[in-house]
PDB file of N, CA and C in Angstrom:
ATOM      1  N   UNK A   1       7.074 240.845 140.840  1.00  0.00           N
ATOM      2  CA  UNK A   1       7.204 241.695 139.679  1.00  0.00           C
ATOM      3  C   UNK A   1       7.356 240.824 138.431  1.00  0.00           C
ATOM      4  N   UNK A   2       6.889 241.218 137.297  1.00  0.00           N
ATOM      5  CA  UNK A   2       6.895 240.457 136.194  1.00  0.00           C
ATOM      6  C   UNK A   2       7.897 240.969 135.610  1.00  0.00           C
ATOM      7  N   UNK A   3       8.314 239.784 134.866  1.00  0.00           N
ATOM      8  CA  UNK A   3       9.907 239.900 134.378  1.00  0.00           C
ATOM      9  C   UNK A   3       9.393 240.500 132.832  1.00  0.00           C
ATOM     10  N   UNK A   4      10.510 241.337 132.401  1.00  0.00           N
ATOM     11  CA  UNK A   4      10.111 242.047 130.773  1.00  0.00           C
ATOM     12  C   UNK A   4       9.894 240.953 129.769  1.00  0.00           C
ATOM     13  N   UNK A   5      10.553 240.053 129.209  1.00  0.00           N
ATOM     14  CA  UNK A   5      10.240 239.113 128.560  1.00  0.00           C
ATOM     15  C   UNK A   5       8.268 238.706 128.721  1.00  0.00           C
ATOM     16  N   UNK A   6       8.226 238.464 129.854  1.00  0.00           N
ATOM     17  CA  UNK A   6       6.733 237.574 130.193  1.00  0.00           C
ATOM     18  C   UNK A   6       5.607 238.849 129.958  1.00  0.00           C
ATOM     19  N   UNK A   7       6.268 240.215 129.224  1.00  0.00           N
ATOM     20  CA  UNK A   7       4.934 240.751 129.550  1.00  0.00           C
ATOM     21  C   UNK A   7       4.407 240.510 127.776  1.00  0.00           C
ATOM     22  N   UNK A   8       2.856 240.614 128.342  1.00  0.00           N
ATOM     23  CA  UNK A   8       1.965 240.881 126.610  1.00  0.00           C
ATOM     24  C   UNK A   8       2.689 241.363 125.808  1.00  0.00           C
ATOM     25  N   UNK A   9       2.713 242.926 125.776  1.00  0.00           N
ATOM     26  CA  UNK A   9       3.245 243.847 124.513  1.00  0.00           C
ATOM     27  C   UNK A   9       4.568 244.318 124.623  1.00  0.00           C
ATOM     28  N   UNK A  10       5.126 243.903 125.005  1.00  0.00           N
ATOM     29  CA  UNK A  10       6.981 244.298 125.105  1.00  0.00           C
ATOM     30  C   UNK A  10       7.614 243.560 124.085  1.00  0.00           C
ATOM     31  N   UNK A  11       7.554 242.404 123.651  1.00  0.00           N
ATOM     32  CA  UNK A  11       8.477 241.741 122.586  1.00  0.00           C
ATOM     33  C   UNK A  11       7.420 242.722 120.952  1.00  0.00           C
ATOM     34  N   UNK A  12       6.344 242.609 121.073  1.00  0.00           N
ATOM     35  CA  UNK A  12       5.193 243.511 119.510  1.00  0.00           C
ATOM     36  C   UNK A  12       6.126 244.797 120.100  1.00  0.00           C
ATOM     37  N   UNK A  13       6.099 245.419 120.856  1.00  0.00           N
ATOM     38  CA  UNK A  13       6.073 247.185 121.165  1.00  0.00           C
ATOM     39  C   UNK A  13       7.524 247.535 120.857  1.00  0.00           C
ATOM     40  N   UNK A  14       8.818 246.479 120.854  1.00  0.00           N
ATOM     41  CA  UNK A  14       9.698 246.233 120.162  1.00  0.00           C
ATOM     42  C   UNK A  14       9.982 246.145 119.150  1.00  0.00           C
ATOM     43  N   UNK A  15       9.143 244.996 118.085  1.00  0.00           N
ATOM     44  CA  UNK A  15       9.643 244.955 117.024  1.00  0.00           C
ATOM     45  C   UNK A  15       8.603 246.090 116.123  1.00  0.00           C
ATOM     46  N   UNK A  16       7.563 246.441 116.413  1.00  0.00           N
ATOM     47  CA  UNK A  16       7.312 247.869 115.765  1.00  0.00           C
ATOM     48  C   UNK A  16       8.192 249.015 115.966  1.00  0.00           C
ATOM     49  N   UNK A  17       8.990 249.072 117.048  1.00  0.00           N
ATOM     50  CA  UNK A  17       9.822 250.447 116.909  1.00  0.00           C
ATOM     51  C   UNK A  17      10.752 250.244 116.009  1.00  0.00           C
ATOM     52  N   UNK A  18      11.202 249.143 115.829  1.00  0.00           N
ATOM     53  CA  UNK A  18      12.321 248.243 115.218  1.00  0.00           C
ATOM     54  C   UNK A  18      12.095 248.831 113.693  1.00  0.00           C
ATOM     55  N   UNK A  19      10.783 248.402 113.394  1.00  0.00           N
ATOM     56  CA  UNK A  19      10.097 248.287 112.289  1.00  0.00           C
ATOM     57  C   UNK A  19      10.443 249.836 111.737  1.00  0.00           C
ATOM     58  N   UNK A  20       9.793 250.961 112.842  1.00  0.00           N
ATOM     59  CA  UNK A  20       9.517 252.223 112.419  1.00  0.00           C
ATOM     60  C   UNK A  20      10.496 253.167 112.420  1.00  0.00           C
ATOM     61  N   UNK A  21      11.903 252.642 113.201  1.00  0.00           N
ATOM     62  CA  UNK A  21      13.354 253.085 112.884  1.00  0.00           C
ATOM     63  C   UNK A  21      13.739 252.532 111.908  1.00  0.00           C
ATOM     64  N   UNK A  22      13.518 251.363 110.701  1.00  0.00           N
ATOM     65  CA  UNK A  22      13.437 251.031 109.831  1.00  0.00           C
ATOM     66  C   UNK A  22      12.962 251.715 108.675  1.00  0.00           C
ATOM     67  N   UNK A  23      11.799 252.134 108.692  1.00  0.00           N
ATOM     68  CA  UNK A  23      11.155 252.785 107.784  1.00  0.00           C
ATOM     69  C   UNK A  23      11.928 254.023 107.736  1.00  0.00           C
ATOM     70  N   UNK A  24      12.561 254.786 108.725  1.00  0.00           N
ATOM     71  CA  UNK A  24      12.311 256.469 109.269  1.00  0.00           C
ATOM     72  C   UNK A  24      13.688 256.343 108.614  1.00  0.00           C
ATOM     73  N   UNK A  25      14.837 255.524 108.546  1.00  0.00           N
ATOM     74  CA  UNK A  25      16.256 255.501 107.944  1.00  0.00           C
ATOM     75  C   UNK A  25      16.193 255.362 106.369  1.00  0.00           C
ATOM     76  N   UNK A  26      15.114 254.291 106.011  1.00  0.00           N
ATOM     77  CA  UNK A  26      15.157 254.125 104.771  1.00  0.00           C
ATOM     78  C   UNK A  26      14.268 255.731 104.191  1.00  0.00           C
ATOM     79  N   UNK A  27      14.150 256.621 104.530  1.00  0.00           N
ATOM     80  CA  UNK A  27      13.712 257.788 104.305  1.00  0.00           C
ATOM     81  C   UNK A  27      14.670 259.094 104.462  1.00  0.00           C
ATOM     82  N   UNK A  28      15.517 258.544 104.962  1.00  0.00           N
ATOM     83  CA  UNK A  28      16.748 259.627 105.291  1.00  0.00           C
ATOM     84  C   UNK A  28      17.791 259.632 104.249  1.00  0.00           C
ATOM     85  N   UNK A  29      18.261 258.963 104.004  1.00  0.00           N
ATOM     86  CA  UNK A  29      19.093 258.535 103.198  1.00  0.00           C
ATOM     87  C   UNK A  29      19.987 257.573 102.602  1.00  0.00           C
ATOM     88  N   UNK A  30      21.281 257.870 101.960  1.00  0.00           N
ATOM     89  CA  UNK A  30      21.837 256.599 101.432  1.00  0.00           C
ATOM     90  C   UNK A  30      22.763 256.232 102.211  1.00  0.00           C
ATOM     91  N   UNK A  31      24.095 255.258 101.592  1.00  0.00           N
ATOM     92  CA  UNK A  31      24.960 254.563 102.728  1.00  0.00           C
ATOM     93  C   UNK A  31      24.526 254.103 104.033  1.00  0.00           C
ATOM     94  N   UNK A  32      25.162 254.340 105.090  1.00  0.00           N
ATOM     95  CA  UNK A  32      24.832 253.179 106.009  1.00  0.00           C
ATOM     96  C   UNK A  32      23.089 253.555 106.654  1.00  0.00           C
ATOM     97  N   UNK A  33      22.410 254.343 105.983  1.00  0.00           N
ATOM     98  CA  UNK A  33      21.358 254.834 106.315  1.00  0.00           C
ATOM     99  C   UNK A  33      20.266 253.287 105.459  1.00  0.00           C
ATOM    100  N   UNK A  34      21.044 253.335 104.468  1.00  0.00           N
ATOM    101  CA  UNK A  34      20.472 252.079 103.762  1.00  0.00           C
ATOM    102  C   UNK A  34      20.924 250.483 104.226  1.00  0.00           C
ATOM    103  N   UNK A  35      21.637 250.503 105.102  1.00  0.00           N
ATOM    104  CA  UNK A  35      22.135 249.232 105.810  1.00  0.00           C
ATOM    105  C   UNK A  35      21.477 249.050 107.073  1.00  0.00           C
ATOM    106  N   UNK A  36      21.057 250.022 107.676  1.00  0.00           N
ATOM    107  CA  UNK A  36      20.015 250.700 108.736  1.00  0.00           C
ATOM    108  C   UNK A  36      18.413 249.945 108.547  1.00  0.00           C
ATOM    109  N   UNK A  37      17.994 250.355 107.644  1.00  0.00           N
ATOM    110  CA  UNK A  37      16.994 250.378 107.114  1.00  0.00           C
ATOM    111  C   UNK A  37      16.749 248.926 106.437  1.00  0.00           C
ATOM    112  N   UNK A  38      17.224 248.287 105.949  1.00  0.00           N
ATOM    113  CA  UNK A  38      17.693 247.176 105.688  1.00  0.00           C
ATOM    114  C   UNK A  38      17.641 245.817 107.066  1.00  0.00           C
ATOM    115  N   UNK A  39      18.075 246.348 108.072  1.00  0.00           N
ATOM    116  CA  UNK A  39      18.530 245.769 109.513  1.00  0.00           C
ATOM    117  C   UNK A  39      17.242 245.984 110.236  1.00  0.00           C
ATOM    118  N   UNK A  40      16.484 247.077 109.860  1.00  0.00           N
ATOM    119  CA  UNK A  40      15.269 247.732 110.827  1.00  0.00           C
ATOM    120  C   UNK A  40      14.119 246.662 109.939  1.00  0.00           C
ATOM    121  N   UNK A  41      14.108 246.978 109.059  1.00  0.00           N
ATOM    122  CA  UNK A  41      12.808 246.068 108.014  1.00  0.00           C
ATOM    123  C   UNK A  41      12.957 244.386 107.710  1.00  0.00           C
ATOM    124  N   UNK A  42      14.257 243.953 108.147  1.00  0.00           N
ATOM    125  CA  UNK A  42      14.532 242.779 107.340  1.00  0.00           C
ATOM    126  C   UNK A  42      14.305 241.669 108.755  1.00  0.00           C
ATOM    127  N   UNK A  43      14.846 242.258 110.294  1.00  0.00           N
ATOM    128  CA  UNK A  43      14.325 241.486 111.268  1.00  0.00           C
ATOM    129  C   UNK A  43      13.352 241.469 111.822  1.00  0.00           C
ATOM    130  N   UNK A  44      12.279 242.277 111.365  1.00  0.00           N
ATOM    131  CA  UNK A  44      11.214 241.850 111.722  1.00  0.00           C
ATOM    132  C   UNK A  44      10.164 240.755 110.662  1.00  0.00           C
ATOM    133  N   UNK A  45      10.503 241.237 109.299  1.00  0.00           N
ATOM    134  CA  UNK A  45       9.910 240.558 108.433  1.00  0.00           C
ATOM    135  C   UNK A  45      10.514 238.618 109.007  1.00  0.00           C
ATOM    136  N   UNK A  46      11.511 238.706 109.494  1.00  0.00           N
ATOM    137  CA  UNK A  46      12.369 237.122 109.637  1.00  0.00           C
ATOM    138  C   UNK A  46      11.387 236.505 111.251  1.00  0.00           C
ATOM    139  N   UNK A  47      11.749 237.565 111.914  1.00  0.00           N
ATOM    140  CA  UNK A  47      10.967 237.473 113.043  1.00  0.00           C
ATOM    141  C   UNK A  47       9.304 236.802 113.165  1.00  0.00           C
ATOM    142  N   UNK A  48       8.561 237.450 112.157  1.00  0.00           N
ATOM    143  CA  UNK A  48       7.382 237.154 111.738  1.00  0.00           C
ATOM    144  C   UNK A  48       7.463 235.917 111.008  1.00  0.00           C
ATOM    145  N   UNK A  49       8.679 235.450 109.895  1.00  0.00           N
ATOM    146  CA  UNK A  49       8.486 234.257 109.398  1.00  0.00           C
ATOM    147  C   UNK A  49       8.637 233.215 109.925  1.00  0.00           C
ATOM    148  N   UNK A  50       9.455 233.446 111.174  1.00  0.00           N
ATOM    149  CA  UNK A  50      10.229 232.198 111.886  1.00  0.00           C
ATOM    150  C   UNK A  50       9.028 231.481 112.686  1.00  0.00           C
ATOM    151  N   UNK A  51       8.036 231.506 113.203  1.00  0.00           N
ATOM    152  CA  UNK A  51       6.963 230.437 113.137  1.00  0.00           C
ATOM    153  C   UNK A  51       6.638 229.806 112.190  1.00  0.00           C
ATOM    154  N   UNK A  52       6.466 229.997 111.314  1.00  0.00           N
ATOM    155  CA  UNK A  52       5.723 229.156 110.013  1.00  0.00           C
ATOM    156  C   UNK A  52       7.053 228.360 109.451  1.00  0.00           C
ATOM    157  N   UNK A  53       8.357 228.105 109.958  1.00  0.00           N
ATOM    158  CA  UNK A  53       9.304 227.407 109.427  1.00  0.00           C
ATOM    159  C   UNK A  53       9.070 226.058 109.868  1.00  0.00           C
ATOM    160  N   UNK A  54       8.870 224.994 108.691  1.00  0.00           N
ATOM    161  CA  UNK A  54       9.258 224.081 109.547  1.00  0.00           C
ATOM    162  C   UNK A  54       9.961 223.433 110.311  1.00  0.00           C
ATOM    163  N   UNK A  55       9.736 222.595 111.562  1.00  0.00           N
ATOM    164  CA  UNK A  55      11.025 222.099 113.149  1.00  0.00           C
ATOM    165  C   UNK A  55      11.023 221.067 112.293  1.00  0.00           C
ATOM    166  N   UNK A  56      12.565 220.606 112.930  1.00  0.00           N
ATOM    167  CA  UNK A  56      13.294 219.045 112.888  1.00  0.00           C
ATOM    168  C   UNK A  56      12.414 218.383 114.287  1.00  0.00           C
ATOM    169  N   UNK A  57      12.099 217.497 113.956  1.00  0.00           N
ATOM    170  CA  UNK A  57      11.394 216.408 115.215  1.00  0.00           C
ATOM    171  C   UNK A  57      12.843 216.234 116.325  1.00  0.00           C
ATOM    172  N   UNK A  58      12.521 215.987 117.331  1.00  0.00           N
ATOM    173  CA  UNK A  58      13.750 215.973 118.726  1.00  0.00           C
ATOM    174  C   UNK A  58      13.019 214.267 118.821  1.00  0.00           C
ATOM    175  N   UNK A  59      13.275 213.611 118.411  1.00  0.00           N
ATOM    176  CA  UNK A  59      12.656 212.266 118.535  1.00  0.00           C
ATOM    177  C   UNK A  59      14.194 211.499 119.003  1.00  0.00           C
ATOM    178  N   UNK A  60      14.264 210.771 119.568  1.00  0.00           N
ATOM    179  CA  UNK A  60      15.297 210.088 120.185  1.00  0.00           C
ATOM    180  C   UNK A  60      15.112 208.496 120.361  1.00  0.00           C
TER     181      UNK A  60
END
């Protein structure tokens, strides 16, 4: 059996729900609806940036 991590679309099929409970709060309303929404939109945008960061070399 393949473990959840190793499949294709489980980590994408994640951070789009992520994404779209994001959007669906920042449409509801204010207070923690806006901290919500905030949390839903802001880790995926980080998620997506965190490849293009540049690594420290592990050189020893």
């Amino acid at each position: 059996m393949k473990r959840w991590r190793d499949s294709t679309f489980a980590i994408p099929t994640l951070i789009g729900l992520l994404s779209a409970a994001g959007l669906f709060a920042a449409l509801l309303g204010d207070g923690w609806w806006d901290a919500l929404a905030w949390l839903g939109l802001g880790l995926p945008a980080v998620l997506g940036i965190w490849p293009l960061l540049p690594r420290k070399s592990r050189t020893s």
